[in-house]
Each structure stands twice: as structure tokens, then as C-alpha cells.
C-alpha atoms as a PDB file:
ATOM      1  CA  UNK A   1       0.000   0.000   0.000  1.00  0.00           C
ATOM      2  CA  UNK A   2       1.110   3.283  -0.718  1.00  0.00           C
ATOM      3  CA  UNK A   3       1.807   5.953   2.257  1.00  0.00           C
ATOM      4  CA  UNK A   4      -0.969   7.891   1.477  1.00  0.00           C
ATOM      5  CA  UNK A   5      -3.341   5.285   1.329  1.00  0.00           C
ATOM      6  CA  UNK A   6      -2.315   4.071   4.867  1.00  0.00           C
ATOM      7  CA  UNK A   7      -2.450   7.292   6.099  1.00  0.00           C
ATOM      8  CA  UNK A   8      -6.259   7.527   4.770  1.00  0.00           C
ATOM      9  CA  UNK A   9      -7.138   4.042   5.936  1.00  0.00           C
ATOM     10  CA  UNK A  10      -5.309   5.330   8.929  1.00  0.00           C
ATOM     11  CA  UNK A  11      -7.182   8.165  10.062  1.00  0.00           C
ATOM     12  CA  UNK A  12     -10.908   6.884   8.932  1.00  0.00           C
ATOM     13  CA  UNK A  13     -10.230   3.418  10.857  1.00  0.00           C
ATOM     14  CA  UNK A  14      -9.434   6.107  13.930  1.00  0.00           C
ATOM     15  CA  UNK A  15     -12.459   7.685  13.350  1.00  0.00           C
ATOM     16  CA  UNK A  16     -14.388   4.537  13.338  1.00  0.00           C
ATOM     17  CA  UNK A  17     -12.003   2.986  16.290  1.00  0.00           C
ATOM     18  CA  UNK A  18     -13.560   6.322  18.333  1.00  0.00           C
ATOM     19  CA  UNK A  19     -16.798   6.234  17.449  1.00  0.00           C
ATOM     20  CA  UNK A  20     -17.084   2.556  18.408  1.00  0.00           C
ATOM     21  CA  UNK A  21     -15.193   3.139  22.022  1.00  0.00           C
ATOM     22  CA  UNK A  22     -17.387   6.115  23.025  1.00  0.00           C
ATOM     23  CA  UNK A  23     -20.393   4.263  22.180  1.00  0.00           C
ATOM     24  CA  UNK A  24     -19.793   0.698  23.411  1.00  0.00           C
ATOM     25  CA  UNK A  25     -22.388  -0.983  20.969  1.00  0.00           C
ATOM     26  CA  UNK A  26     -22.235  -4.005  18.684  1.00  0.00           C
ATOM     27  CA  UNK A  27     -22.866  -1.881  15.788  1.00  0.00           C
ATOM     28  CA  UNK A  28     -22.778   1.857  14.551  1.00  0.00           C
ATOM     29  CA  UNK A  29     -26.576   3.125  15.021  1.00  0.00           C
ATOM     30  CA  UNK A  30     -25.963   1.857  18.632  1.00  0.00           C
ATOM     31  CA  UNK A  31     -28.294  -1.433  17.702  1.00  0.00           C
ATOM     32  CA  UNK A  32     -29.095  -4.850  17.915  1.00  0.00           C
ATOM     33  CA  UNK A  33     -28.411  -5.962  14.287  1.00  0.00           C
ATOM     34  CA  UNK A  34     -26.168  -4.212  11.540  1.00  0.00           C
ATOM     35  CA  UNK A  35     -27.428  -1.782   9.351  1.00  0.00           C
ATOM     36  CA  UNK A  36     -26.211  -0.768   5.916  1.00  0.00           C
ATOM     37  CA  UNK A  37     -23.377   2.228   7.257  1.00  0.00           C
ATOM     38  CA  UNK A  38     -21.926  -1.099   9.192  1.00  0.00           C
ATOM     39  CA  UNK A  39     -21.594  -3.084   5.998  1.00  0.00           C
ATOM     40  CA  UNK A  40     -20.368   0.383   3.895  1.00  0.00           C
ATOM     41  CA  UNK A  41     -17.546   1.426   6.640  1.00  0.00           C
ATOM     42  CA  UNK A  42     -16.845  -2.582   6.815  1.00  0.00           C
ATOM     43  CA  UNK A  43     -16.237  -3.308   2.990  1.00  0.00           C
ATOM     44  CA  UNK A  44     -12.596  -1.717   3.041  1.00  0.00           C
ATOM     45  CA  UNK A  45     -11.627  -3.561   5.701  1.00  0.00           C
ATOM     46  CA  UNK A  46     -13.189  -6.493   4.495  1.00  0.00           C
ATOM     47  CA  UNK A  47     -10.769  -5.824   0.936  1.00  0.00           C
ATOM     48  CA  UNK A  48      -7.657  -5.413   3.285  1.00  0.00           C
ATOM     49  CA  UNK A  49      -8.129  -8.824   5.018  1.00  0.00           C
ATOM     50  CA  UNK A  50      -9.496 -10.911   1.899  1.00  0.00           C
ATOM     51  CA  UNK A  51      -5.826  -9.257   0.104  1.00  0.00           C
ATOM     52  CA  UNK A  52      -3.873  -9.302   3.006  1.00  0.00           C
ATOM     53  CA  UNK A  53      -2.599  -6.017   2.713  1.00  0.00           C
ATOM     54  CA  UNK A  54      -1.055  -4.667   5.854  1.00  0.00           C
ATOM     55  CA  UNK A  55      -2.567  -6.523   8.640  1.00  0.00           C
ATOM     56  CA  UNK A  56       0.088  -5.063  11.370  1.00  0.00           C
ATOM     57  CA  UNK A  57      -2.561  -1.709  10.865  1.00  0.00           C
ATOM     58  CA  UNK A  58      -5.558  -3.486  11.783  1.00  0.00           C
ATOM     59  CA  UNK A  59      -3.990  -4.572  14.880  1.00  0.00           C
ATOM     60  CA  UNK A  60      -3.885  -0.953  15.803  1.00  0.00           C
ATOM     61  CA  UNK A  61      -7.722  -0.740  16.497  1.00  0.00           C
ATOM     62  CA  UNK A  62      -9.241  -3.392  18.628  1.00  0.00           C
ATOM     63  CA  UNK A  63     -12.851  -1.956  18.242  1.00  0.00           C
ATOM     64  CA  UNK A  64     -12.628  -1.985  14.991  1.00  0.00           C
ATOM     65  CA  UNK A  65     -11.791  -5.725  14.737  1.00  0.00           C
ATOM     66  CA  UNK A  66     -14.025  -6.667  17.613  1.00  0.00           C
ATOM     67  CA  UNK A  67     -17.104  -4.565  15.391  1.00  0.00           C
ATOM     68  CA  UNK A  68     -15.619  -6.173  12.419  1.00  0.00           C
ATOM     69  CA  UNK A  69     -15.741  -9.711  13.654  1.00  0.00           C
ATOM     70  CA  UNK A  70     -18.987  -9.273  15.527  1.00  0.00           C
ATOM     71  CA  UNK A  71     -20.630  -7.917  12.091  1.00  0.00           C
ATOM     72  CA  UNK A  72     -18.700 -10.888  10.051  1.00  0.00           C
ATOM     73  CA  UNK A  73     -20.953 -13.337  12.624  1.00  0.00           C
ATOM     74  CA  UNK A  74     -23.883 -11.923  10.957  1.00  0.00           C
ATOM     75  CA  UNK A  75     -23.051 -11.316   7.334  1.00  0.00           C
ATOM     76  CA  UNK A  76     -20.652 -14.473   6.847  1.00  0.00           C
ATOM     77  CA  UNK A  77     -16.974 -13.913   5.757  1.00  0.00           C
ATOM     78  CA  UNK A  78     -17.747 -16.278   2.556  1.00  0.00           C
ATOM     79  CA  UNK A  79     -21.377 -15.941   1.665  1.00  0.00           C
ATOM     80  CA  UNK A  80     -22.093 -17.242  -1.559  1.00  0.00           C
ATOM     81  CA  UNK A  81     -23.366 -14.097  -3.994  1.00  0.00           C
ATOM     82  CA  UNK A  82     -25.909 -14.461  -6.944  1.00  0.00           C
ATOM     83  CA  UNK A  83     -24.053 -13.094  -9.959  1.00  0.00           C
ATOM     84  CA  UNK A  84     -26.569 -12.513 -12.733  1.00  0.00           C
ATOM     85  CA  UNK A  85     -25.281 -11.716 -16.433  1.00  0.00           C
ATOM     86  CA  UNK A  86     -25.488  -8.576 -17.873  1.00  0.00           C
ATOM     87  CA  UNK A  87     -28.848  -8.776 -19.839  1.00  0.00           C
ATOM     88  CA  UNK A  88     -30.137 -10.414 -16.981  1.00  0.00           C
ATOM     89  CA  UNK A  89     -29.359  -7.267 -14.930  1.00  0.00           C
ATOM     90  CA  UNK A  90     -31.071  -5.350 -17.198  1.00  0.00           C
ATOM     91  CA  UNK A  91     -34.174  -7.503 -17.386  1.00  0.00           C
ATOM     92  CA  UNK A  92     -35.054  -7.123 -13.959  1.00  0.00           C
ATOM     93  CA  UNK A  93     -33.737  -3.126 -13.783  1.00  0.00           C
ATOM     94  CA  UNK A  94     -36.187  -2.902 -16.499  1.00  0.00           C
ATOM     95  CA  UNK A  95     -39.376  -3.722 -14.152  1.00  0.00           C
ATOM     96  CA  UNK A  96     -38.728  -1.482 -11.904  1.00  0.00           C
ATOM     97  CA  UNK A  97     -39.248   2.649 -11.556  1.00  0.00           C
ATOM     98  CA  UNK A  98     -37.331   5.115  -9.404  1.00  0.00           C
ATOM     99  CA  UNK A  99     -38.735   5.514  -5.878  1.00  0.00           C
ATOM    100  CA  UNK A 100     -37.253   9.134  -6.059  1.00  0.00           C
ATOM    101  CA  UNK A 101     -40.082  11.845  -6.470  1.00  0.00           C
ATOM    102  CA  UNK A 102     -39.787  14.994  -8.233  1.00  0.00           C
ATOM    103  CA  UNK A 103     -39.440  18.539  -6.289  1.00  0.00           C
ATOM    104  CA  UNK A 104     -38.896  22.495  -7.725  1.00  0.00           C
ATOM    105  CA  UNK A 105     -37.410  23.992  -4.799  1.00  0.00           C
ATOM    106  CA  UNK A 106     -38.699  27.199  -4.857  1.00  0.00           C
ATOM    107  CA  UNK A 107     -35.663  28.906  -3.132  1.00  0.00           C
ATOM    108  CA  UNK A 108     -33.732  28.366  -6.329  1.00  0.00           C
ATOM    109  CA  UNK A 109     -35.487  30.619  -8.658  1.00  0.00           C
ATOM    110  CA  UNK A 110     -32.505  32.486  -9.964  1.00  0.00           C
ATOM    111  CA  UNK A 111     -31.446  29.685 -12.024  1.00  0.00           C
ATOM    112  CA  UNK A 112     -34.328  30.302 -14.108  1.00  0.00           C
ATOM    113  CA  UNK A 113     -35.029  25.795 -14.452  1.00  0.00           C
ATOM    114  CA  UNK A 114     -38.095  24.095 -14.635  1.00  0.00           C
ATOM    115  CA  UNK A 115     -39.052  20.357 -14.132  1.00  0.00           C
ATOM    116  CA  UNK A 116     -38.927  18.688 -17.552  1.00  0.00           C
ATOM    117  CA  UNK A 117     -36.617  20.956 -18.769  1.00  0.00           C
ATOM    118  CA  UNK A 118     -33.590  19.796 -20.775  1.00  0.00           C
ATOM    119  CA  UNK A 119     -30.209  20.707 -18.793  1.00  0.00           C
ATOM    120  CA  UNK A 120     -26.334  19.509 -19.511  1.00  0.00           C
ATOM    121  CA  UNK A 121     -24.456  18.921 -16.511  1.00  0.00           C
ATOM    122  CA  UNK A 122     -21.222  19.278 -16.480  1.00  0.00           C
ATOM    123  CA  UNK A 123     -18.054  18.603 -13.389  1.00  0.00           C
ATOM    124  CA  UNK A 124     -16.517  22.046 -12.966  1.00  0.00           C
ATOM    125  CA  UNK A 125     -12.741  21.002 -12.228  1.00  0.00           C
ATOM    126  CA  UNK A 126     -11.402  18.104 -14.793  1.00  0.00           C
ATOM    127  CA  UNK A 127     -12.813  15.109 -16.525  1.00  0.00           C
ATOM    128  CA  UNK A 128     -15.537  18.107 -18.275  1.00  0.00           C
ATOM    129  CA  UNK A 129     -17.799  15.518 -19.839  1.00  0.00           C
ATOM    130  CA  UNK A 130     -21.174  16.733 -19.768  1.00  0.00           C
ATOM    131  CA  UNK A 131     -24.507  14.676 -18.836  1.00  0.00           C
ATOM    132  CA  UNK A 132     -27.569  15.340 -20.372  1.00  0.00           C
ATOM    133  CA  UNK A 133     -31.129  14.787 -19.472  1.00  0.00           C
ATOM    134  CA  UNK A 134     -34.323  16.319 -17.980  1.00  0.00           C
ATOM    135  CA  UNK A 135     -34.505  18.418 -15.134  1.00  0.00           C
ATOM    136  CA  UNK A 136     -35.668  15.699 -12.318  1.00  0.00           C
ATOM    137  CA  UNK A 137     -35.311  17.576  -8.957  1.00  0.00           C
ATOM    138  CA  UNK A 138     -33.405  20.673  -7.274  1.00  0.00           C
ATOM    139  CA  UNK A 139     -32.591  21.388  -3.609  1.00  0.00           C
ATOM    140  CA  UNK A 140     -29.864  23.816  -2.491  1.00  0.00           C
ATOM    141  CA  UNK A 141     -27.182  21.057  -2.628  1.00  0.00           C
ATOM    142  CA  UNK A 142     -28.163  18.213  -5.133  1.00  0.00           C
ATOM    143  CA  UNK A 143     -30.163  18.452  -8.650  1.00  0.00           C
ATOM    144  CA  UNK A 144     -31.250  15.015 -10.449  1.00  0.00           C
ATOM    145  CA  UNK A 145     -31.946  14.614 -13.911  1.00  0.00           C
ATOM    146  CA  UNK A 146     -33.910  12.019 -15.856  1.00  0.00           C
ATOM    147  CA  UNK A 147     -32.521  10.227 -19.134  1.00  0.00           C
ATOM    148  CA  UNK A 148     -33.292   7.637 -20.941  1.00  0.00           C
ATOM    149  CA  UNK A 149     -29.784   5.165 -22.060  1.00  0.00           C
ATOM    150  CA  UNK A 150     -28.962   5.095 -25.557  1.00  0.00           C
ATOM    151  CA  UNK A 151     -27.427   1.445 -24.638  1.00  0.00           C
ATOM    152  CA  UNK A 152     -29.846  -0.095 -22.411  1.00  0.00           C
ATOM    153  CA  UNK A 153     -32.849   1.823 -23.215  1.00  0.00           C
ATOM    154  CA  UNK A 154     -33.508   2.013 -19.446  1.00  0.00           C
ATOM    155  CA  UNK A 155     -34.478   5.083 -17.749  1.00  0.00           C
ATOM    156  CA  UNK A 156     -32.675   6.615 -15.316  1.00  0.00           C
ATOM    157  CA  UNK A 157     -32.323   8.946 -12.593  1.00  0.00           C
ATOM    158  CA  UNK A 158     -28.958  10.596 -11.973  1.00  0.00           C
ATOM    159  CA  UNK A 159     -28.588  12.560  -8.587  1.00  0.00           C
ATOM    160  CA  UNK A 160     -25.473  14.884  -8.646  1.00  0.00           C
ATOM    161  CA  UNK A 161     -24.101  17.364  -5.827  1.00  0.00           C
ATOM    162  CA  UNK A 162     -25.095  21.269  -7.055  1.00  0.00           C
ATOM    163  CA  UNK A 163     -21.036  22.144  -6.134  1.00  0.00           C
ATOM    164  CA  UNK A 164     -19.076  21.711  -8.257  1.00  0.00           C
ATOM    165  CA  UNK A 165     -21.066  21.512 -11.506  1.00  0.00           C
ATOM    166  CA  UNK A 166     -21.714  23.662 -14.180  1.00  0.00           C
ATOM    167  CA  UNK A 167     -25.311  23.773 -15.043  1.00  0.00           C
ATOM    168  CA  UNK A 168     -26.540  25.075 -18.411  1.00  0.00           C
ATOM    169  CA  UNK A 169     -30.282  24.566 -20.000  1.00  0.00           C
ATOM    170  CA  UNK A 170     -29.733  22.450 -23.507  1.00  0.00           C
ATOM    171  CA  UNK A 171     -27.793  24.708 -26.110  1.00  0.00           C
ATOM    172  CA  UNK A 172     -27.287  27.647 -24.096  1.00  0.00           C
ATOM    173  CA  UNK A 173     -24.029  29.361 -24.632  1.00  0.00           C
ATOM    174  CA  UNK A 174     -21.327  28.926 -21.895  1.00  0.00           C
ATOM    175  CA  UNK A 175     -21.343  32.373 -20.931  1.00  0.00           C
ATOM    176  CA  UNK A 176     -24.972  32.133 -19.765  1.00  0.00           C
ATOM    177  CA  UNK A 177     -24.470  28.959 -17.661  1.00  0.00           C
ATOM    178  CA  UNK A 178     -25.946  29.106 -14.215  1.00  0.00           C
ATOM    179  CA  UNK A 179     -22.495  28.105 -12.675  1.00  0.00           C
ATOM    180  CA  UNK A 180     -22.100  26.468  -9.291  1.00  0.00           C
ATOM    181  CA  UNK A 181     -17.993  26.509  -8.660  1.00  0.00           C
ATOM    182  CA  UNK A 182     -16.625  24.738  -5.884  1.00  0.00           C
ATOM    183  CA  UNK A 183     -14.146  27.753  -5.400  1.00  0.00           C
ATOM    184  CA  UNK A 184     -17.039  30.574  -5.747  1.00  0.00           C
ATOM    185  CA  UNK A 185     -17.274  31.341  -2.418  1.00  0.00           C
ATOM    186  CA  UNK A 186     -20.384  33.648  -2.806  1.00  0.00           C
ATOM    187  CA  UNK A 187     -22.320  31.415  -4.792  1.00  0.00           C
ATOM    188  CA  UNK A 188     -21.856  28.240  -1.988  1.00  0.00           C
ATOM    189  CA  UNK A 189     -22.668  30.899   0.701  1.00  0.00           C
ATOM    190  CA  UNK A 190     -26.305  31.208  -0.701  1.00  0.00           C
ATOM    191  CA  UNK A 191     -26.874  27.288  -0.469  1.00  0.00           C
ATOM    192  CA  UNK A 192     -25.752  26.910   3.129  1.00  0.00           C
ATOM    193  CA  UNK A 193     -28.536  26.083   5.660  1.00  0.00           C
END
């Protein structure tokens, strides 16, 4: 592992290792059974002991193994997983519809969107590749849009955080783009609850 990395690993496994000794519970939400933020936090140290990359740094948080073995009792270390092919993945994604419901928040006027409206999306620092599709929802901090896949055909709803992004209606020119910039401090001001 590279230093970085273990210095990352490092300091989240000391938040955890914390969190877990103030608490004194089985599991993070202070419960009887493990929820989903057990399994998420779990899965990288799951990866380090199925590779055996640097065990001598797990050592250095007994809650965190004692949480990690008690969860491993419930979830199995080896649990056989379905693995479905591709197209059957997308037979089965095709019977379903988003859960996620569709909201105008009214304190974002100024950008001037509407629900249905077609929008490009596009990551203000590198990797500039715009996403296209319908205006879903908008809060102060995340906008969704709604597209169909030119490869699966399935549609979709794409949730994105409002920092960071560039957000433009269809063919509007960049100098008109309603512009959300990580490092526009005014702009992230107006968003903060």
C-alpha cells in the first residue's frame, strides 16, 4: 500500500475505532443488528483482510476488529453471492421505476429551471464531460436529472451534488451557464442552511 493510502485508511479506521469506544455498541446506530453504514464502513476492511494487505494496521484498532468480527458473525466472511449476467441485470432493472419523487425547490429561482426541462451537466474542475437529461429535482445542494440510455434503453435517474457543476439549459451558450464553482465562495454561501 502506498503511504498515502495508509495514512487515509489510517485516520478513517481512527475515526471509526472512536466512534465505536465512546459508544460501546455491537454496531454503529448503537443497535441490535447491523445496518447498511456497518456493511459500507466494513467493505474496506473487508478488501484489506481478503488481500492481506497490511494486517500489522488493523492490529492498531481493537474496536474496529471486535465490530468487524462481531458484524462478520452476521453477514458471513464467505457468503455465496448471486451473480446474474449482464442482460439479466437489465431484465429485472427494467421492471422497476425510481422511488425518487420529483421537487422544484422554490428557493432556487434564480437559475431560471423548470421540471422537464432539458439541462447539460457538467463537473466544474477536470474530466468536463457533460450529462444530459431532464430536469428531475433541485434542492440547495443536489439536482437530479432524468434520461433515458442510448445502450440499455432504461431510464434513469442521476442525482449529482449542485457544487461543483456547471449547469446550463440544452444549447445555451457557456457564458450564460448558471455556474455552481466549488471555489465561488459567494455562490456556496447562498446554499448553506
Amino acid at each position: 500500500m502506498r503511504p498515502k493510502s495508509v495514512n487515509q485508511i489510517r485516520i478513517s479506521l481512527g475515526y471509526l475505532e472512536n466512534q465505536l469506544k465512546m459508544h460501546n455498541h455491537h454496531f454503529l446506530l448503537q443497535t441490535r443488528y447491523p445496518h447498511a453504514i456497518d456493511l459500507y464502513c466494513a467493505s474496506p476492511i473487508w478488501a484489506m483482510k481478503k488481500h492481506g494487505a497490511r494486517p500489522d494496521l488493523l492490529t492498531e484498532f481493537p474496536n474496529v476488529m471486535k465490530w468487524f468480527a462481531t458484524l462478520m458473525e452476521y453477514v458471513g466472511p464467505e457468503r455465496p453471492i448471486d451473480i446474474l449476467e449482464s442482460e439479466d441485470s437489465l431484465e429485472l432493472a427494467s421492471k422497476y421505476e425510481s422511488l425518487s419523487s420529483s421537487e422544484l425547490d422554490k428557493n432556487n429561482d434564480e437559475l431560471g429551471l423548470s421540471i422537464g426541462d432539458l439541462i447539460t451537466i457538467t463537473p466544474d474542475d477536470y474530466g468536463k464531460i457533460a450529462v444530459e437529461g431532464h430536469l428531475f429535482s433541485i434542492s440547495k445542494d443536489m439536482i437530479a436529472i432524468k434520461r433515458r440510455d442510448n445502450i440499455t434503453g432504461l431510464e434513469t435517474i442521476i442525482h449529482f451534488s449542485r457544487s461543483g457543476h456547471d449547469i446550463k439549459k440544452y444549447g445555451q451558450e457557456d457564458d450564460k451557464s448558471i455556474e455552481m464553482h466549488s471555489n465561488d465562495m459567494e455562490s456556496n454561501f447562498k446554499y448553506i442552511s
